[in-house]
PDB file of N, CA and C in Angstrom:
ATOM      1  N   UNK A   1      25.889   9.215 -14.556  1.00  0.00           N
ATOM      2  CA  UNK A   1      24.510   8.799 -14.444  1.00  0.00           C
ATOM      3  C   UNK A   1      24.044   8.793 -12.990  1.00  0.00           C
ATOM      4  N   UNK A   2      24.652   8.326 -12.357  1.00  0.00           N
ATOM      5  CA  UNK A   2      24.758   8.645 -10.590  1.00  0.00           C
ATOM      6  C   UNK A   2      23.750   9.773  -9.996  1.00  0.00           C
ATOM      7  N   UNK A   3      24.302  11.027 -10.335  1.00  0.00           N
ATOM      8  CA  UNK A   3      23.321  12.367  -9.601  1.00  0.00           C
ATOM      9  C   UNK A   3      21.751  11.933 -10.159  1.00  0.00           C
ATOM     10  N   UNK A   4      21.510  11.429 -11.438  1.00  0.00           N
ATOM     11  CA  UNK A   4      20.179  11.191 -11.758  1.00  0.00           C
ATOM     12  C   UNK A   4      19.421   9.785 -11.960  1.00  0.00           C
ATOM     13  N   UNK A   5      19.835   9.161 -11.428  1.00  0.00           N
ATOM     14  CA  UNK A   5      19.321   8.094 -10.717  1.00  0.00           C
ATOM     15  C   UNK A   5      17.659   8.032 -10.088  1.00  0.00           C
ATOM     16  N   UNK A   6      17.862   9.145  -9.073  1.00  0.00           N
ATOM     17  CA  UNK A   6      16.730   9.198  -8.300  1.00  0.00           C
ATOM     18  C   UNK A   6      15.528   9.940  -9.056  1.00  0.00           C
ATOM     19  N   UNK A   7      16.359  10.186 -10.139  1.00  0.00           N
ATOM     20  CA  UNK A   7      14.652  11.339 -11.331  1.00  0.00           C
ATOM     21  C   UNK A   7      13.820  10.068 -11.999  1.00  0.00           C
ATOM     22  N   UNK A   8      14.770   8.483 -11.977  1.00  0.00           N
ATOM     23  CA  UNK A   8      13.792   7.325 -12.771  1.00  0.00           C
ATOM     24  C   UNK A   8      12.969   7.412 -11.623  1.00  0.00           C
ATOM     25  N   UNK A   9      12.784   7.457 -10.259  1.00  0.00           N
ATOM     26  CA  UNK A   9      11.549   7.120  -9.612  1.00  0.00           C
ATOM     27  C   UNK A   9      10.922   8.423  -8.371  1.00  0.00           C
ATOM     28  N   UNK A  10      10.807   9.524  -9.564  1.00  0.00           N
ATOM     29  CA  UNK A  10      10.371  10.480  -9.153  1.00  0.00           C
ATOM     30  C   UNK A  10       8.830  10.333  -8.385  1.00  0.00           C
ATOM     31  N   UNK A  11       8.756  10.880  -7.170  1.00  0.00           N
ATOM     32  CA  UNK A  11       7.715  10.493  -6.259  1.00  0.00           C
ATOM     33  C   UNK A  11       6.559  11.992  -6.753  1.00  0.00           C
ATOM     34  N   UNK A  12       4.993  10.955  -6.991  1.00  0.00           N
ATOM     35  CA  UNK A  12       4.227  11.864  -7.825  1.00  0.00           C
ATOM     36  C   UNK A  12       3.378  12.076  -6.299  1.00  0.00           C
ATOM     37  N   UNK A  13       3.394  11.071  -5.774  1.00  0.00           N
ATOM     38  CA  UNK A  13       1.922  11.034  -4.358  1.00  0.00           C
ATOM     39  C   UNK A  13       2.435   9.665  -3.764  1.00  0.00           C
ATOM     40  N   UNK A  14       1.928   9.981  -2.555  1.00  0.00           N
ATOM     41  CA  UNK A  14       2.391   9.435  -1.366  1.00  0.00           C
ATOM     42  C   UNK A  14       0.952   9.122  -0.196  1.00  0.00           C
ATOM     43  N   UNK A  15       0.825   8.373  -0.175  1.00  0.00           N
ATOM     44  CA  UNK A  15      -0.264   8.088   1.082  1.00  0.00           C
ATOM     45  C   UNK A  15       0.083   6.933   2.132  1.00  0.00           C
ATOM     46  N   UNK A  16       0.053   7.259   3.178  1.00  0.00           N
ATOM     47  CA  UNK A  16       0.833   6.532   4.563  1.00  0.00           C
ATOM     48  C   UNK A  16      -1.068   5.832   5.006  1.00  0.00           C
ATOM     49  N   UNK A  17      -0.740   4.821   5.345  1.00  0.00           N
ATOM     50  CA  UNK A  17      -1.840   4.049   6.049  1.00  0.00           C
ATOM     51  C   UNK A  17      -1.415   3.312   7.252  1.00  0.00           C
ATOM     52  N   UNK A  18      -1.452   3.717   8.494  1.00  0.00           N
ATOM     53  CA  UNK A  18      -1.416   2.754   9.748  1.00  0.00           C
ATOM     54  C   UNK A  18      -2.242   2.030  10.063  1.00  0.00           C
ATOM     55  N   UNK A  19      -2.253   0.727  10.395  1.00  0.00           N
ATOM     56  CA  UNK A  19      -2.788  -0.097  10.720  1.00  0.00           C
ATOM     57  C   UNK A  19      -2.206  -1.428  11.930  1.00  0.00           C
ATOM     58  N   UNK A  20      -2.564  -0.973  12.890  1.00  0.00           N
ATOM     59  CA  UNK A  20      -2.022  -1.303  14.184  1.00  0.00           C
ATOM     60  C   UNK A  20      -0.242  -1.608  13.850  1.00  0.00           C
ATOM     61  N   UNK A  21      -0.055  -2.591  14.105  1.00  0.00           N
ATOM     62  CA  UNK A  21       1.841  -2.402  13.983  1.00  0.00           C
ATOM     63  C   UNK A  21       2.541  -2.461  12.709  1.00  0.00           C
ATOM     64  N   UNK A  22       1.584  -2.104  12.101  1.00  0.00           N
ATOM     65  CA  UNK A  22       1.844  -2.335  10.336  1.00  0.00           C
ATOM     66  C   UNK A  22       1.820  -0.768  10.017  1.00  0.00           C
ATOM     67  N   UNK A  23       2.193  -0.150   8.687  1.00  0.00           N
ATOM     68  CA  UNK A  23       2.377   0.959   8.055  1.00  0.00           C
ATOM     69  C   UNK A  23       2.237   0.863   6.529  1.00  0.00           C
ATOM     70  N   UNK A  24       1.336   0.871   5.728  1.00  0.00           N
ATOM     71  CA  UNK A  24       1.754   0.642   4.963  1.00  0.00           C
ATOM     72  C   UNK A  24       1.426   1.907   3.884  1.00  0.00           C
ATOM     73  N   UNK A  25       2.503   2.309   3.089  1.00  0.00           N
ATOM     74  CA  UNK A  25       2.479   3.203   1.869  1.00  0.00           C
ATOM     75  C   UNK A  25       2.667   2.437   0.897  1.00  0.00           C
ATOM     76  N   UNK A  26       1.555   3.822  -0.227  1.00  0.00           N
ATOM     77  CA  UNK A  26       1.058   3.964  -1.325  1.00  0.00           C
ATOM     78  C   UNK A  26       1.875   5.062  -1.892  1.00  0.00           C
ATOM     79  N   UNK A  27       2.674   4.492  -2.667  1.00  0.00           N
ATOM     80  CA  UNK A  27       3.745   5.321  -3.239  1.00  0.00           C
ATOM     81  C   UNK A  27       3.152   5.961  -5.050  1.00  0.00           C
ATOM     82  N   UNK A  28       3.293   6.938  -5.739  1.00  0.00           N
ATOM     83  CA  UNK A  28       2.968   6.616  -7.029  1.00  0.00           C
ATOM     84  C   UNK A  28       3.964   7.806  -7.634  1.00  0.00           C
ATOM     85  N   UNK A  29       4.734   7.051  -8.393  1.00  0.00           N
ATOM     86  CA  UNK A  29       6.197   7.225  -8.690  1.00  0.00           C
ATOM     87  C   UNK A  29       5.788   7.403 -10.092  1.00  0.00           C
ATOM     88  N   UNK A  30       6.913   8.161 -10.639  1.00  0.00           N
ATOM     89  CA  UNK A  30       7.028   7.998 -12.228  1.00  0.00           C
ATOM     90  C   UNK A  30       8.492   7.712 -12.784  1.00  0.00           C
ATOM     91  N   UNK A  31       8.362   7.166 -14.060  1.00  0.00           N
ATOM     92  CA  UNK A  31       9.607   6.666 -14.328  1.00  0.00           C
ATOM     93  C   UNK A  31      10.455   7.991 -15.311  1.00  0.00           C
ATOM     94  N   UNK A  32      11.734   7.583 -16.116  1.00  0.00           N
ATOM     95  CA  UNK A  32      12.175   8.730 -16.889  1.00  0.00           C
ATOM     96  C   UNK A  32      11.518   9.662 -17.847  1.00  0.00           C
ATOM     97  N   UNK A  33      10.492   8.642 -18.531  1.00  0.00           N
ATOM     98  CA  UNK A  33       9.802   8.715 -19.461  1.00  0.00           C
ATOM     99  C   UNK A  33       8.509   9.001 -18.976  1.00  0.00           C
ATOM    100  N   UNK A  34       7.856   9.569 -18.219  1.00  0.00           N
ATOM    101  CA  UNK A  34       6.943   9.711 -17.206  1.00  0.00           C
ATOM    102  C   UNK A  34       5.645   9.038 -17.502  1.00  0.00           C
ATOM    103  N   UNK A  35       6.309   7.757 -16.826  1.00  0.00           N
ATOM    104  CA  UNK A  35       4.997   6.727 -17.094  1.00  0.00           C
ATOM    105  C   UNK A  35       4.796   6.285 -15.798  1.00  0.00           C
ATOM    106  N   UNK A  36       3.762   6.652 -14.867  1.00  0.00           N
ATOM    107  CA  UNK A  36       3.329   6.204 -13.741  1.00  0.00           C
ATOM    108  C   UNK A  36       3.430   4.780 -13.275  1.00  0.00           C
ATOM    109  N   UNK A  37       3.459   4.386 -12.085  1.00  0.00           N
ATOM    110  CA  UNK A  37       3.604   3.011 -11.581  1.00  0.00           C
ATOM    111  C   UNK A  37       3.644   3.368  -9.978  1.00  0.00           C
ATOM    112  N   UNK A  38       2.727   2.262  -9.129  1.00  0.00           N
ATOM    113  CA  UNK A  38       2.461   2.359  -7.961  1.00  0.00           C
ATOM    114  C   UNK A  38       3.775   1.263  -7.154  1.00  0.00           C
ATOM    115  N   UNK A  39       4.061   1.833  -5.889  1.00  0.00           N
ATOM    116  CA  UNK A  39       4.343   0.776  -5.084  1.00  0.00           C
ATOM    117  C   UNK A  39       3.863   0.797  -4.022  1.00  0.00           C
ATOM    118  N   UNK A  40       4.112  -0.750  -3.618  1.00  0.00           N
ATOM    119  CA  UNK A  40       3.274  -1.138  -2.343  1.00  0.00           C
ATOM    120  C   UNK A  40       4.545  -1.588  -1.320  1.00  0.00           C
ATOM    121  N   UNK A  41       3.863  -0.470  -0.012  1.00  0.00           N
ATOM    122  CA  UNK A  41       5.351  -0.896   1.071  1.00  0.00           C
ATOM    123  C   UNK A  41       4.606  -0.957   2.606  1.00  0.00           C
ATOM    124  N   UNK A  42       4.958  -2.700   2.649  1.00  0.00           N
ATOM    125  CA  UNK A  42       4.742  -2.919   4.540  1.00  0.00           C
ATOM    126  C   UNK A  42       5.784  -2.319   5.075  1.00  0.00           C
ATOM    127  N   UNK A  43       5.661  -1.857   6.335  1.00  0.00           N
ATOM    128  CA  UNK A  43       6.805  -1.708   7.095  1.00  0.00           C
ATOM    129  C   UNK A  43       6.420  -1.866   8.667  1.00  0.00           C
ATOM    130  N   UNK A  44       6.975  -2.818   9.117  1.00  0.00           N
ATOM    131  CA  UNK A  44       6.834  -3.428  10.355  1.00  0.00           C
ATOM    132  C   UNK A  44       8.074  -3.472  11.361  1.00  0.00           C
ATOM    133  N   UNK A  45       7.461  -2.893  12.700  1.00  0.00           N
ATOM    134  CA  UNK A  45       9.114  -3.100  13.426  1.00  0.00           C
ATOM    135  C   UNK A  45       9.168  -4.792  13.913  1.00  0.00           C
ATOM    136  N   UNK A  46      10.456  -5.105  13.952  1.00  0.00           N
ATOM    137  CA  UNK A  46      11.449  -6.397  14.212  1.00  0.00           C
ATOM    138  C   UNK A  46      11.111  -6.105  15.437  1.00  0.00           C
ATOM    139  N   UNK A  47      10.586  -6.985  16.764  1.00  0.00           N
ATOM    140  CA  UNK A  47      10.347  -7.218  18.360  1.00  0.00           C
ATOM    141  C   UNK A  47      12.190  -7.254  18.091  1.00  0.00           C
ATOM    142  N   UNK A  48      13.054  -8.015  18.275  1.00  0.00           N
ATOM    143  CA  UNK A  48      14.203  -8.545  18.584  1.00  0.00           C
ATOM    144  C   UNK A  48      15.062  -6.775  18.977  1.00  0.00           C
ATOM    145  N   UNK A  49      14.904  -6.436  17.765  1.00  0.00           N
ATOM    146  CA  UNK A  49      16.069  -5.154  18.143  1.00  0.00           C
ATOM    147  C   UNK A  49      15.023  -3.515  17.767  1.00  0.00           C
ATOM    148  N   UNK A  50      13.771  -3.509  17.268  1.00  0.00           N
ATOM    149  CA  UNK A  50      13.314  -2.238  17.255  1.00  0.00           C
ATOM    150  C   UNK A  50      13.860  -2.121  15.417  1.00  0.00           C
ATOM    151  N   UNK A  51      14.347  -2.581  14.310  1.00  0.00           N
ATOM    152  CA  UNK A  51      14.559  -2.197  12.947  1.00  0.00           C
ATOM    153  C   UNK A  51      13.225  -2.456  12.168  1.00  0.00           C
ATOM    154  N   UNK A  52      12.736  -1.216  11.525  1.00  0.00           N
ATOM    155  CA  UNK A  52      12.049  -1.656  10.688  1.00  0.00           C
ATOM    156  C   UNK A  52      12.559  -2.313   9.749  1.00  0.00           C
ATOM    157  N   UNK A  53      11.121  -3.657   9.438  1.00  0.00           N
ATOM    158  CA  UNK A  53      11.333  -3.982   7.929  1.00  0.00           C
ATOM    159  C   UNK A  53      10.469  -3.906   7.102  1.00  0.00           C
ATOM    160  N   UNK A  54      11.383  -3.509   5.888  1.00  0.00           N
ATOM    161  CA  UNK A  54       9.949  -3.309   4.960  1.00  0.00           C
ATOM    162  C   UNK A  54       9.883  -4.004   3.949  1.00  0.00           C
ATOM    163  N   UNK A  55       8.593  -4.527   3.181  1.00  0.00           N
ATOM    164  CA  UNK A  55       8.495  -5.362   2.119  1.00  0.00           C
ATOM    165  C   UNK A  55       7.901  -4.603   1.110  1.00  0.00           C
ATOM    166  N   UNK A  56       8.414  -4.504  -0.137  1.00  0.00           N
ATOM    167  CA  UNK A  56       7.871  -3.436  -1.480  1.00  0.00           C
ATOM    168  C   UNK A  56       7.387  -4.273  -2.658  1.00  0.00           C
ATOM    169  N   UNK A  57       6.169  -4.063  -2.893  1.00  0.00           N
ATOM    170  CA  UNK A  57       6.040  -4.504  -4.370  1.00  0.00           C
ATOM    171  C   UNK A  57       5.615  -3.599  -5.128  1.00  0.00           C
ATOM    172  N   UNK A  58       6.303  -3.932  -6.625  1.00  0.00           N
ATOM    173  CA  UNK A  58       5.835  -2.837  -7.859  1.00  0.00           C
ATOM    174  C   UNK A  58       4.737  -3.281  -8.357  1.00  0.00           C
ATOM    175  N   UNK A  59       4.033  -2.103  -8.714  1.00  0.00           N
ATOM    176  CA  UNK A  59       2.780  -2.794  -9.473  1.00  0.00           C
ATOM    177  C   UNK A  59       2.697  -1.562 -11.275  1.00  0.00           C
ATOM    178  N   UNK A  60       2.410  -2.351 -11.834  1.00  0.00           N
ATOM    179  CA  UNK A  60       2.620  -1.130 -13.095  1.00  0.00           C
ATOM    180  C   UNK A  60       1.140  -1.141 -13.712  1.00  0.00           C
ATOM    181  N   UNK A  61       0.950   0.006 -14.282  1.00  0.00           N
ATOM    182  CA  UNK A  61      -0.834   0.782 -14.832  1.00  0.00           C
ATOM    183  C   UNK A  61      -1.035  -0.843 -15.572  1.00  0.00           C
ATOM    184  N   UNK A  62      -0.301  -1.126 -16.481  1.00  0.00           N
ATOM    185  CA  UNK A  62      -0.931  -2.317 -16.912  1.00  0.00           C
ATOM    186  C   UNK A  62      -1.776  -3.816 -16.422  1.00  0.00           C
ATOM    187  N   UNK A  63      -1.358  -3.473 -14.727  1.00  0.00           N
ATOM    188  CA  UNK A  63      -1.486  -4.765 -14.207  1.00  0.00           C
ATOM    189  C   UNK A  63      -2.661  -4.757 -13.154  1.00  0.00           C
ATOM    190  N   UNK A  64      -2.461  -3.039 -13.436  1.00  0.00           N
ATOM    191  CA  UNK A  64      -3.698  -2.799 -12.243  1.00  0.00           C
ATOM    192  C   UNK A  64      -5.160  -3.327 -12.286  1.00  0.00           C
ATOM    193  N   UNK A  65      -5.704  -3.926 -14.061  1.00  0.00           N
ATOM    194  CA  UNK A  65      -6.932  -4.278 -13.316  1.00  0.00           C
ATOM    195  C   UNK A  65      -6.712  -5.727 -13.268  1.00  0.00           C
ATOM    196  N   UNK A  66      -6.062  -6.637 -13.264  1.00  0.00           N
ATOM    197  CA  UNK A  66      -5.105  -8.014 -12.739  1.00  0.00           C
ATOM    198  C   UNK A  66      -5.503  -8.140 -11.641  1.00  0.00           C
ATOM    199  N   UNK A  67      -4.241  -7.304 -10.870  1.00  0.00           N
ATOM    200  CA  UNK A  67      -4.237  -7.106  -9.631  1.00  0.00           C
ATOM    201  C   UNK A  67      -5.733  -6.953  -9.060  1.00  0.00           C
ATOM    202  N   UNK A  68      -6.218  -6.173  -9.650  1.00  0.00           N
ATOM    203  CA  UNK A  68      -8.236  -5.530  -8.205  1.00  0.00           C
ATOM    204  C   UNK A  68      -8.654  -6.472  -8.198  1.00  0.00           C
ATOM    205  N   UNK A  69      -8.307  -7.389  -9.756  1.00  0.00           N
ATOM    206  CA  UNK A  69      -9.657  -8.462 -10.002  1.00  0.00           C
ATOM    207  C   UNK A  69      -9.032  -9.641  -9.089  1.00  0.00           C
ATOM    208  N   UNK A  70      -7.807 -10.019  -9.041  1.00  0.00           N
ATOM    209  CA  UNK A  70      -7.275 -11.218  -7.886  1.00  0.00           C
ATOM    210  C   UNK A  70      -7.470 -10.453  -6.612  1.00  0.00           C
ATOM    211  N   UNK A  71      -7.310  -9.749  -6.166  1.00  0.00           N
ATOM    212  CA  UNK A  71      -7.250  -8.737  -5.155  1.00  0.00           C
ATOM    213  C   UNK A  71      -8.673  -9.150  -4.678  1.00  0.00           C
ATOM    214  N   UNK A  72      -8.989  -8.328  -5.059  1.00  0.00           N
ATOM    215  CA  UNK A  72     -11.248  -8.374  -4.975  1.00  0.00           C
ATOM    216  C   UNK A  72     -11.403 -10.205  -4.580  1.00  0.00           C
ATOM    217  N   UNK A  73     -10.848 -11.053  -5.870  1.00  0.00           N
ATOM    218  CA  UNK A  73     -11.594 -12.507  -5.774  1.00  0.00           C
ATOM    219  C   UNK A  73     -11.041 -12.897  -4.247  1.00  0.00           C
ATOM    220  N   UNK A  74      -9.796 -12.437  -3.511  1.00  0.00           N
ATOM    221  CA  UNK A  74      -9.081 -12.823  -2.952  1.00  0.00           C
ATOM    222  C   UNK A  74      -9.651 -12.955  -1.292  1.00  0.00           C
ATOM    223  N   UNK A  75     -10.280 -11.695  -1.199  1.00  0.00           N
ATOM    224  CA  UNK A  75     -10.990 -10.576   0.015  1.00  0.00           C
ATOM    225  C   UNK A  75     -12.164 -11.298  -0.103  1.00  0.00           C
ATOM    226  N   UNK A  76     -12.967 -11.431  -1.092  1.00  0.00           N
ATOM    227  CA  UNK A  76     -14.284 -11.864  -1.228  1.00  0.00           C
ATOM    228  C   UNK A  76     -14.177 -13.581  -0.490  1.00  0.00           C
ATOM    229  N   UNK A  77     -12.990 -14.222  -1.032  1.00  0.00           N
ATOM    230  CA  UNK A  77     -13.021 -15.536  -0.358  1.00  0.00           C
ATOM    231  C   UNK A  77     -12.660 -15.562   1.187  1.00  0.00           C
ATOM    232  N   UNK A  78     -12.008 -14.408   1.271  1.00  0.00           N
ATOM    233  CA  UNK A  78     -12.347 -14.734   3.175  1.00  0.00           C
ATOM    234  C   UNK A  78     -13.245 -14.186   3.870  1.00  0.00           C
ATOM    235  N   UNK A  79     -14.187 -13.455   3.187  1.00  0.00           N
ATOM    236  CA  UNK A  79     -15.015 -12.601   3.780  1.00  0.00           C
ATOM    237  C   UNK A  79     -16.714 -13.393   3.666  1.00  0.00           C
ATOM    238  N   UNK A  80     -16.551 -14.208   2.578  1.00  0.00           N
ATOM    239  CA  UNK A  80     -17.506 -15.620   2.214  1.00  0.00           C
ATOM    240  C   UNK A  80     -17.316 -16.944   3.790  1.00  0.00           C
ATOM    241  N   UNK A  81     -16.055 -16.737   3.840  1.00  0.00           N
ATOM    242  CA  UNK A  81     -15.703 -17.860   5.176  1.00  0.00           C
ATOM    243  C   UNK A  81     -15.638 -17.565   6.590  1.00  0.00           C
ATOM    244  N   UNK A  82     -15.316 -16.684   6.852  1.00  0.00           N
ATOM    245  CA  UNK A  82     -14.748 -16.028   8.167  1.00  0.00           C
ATOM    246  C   UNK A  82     -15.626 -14.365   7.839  1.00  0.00           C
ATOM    247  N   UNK A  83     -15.851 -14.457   9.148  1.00  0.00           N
ATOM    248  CA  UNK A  83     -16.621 -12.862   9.216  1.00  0.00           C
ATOM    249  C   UNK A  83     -15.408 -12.254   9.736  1.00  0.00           C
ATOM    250  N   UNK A  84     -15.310 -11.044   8.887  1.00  0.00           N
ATOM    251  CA  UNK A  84     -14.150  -9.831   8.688  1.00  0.00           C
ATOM    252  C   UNK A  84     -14.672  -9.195   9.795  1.00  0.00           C
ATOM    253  N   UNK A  85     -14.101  -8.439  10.964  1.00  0.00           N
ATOM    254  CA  UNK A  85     -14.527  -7.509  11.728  1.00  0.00           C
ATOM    255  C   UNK A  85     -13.329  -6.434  11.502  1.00  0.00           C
ATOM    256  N   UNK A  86     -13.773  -5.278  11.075  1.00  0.00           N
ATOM    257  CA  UNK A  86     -12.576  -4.265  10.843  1.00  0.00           C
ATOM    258  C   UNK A  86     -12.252  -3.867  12.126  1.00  0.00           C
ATOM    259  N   UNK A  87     -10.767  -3.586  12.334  1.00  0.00           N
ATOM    260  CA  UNK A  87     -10.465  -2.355  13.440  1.00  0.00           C
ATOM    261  C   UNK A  87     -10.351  -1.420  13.346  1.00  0.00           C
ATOM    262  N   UNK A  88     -10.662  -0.499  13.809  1.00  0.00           N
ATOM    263  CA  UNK A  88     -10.988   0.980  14.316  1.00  0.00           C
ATOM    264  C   UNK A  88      -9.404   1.218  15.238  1.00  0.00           C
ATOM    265  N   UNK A  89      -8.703   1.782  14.301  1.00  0.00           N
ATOM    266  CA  UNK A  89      -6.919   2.405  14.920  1.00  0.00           C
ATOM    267  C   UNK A  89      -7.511   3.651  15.177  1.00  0.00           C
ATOM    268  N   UNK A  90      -7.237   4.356  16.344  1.00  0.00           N
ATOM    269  CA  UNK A  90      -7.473   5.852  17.002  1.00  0.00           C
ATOM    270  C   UNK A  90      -5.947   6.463  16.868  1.00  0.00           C
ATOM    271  N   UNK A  91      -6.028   7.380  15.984  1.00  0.00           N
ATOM    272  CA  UNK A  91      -4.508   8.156  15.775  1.00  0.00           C
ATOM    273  C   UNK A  91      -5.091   9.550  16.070  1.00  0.00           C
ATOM    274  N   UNK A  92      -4.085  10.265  16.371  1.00  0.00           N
ATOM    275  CA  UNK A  92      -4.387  11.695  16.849  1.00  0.00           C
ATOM    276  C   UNK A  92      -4.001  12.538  15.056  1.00  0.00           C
ATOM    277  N   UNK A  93      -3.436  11.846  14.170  1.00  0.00           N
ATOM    278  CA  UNK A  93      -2.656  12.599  13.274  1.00  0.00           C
ATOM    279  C   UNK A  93      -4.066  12.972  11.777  1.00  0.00           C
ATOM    280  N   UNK A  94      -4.519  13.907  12.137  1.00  0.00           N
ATOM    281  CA  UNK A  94      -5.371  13.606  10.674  1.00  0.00           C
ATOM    282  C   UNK A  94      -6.416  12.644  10.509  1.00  0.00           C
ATOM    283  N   UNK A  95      -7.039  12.062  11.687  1.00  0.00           N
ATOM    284  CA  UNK A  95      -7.994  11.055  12.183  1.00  0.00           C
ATOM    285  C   UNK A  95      -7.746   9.858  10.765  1.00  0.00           C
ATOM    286  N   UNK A  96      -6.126   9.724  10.587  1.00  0.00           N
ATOM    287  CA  UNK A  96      -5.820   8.758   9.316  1.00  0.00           C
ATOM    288  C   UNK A  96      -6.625   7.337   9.706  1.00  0.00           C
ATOM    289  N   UNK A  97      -6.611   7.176  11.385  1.00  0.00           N
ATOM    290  CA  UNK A  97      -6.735   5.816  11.388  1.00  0.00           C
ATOM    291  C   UNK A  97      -8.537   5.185  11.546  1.00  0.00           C
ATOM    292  N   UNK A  98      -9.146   5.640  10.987  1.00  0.00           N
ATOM    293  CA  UNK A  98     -10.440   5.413  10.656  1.00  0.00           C
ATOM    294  C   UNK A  98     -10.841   3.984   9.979  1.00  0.00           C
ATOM    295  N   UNK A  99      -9.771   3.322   9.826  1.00  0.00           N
ATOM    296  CA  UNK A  99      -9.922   1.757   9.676  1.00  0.00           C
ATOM    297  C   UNK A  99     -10.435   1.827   7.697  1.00  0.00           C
ATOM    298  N   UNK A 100     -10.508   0.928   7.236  1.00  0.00           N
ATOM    299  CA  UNK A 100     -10.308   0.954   5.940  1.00  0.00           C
ATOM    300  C   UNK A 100     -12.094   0.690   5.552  1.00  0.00           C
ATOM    301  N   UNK A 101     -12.165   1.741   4.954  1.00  0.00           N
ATOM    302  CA  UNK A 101     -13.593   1.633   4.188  1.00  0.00           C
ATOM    303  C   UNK A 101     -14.188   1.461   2.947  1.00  0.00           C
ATOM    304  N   UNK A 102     -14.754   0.505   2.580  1.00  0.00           N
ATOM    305  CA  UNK A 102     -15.080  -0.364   0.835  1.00  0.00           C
ATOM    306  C   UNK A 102     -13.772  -1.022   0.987  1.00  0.00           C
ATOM    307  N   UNK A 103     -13.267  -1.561   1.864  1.00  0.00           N
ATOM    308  CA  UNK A 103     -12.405  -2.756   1.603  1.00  0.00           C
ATOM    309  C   UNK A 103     -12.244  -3.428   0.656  1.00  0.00           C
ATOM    310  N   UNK A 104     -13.567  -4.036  -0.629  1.00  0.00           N
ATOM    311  CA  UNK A 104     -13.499  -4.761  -1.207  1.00  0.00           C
ATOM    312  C   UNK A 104     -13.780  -3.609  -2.522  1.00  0.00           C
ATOM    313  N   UNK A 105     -13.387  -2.689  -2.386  1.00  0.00           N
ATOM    314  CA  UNK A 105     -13.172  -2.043  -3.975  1.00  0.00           C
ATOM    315  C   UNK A 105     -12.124  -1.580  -3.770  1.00  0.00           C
ATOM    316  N   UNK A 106     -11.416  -2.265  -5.117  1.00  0.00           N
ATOM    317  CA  UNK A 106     -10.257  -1.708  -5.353  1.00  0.00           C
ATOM    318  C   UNK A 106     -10.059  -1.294  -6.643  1.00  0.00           C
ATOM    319  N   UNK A 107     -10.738  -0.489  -7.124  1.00  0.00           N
ATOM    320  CA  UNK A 107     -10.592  -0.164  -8.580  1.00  0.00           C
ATOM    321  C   UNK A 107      -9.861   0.352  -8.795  1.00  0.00           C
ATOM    322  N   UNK A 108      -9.188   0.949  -9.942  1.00  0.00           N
ATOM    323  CA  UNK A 108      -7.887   1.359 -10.179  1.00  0.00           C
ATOM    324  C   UNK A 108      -8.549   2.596 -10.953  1.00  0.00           C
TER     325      UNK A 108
END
């Protein structure tokens, strides 16, 4: 079972997002049975020694409108309290870092 292991989380799309010392990918994987499911991955370098670390969560089609709708209520409550000022990241790669736009839609 070993050699096929890596076919349960066959990688369908991939999107990299920088955001100042943060990185975070949008993974969208499929399983054996090819049933889609997203993951979510920070990856931040450690000051102490230079290792990234990264934090992953699964999210599955079922949960996705869960997730927008806490997601959305979530954004909306700090953006009701505290004025959001986006940053503007300048990357040379694909002008990726254009800072995040409709922040508060996250529809699935």
């Amino acid at each position: 079972m070993g050699e096929f292991d890596n076919k349960e989380r066959e990688e369908v799309f991939s999107k990299k997002v920088r955001a100042g010392k943060r990185t975070y990918f949008f993974d969208v994987k499929a399983t054996r049975s090819g049933d889609y499911y997203l993951t979510l991955t920070e990856s931040k370098k450690r000051l102490e020694d230079g290792v990234f670390v990264k934090h992953k969560i699964f999210l599955y089609k079922e949960d996705f409108e869960k997730f927008a709708e806490g997601l959305n209520e979530t954004v909306d409550c700090i953006k009701n309290h505290q004025e959001v000022i986006e940053k503007r990241y300048e990357y040379s790669e694909n002008q990726e870092g254009n800072g995040a736009k409709g922040i508060d839609d996250f529809s699935f």
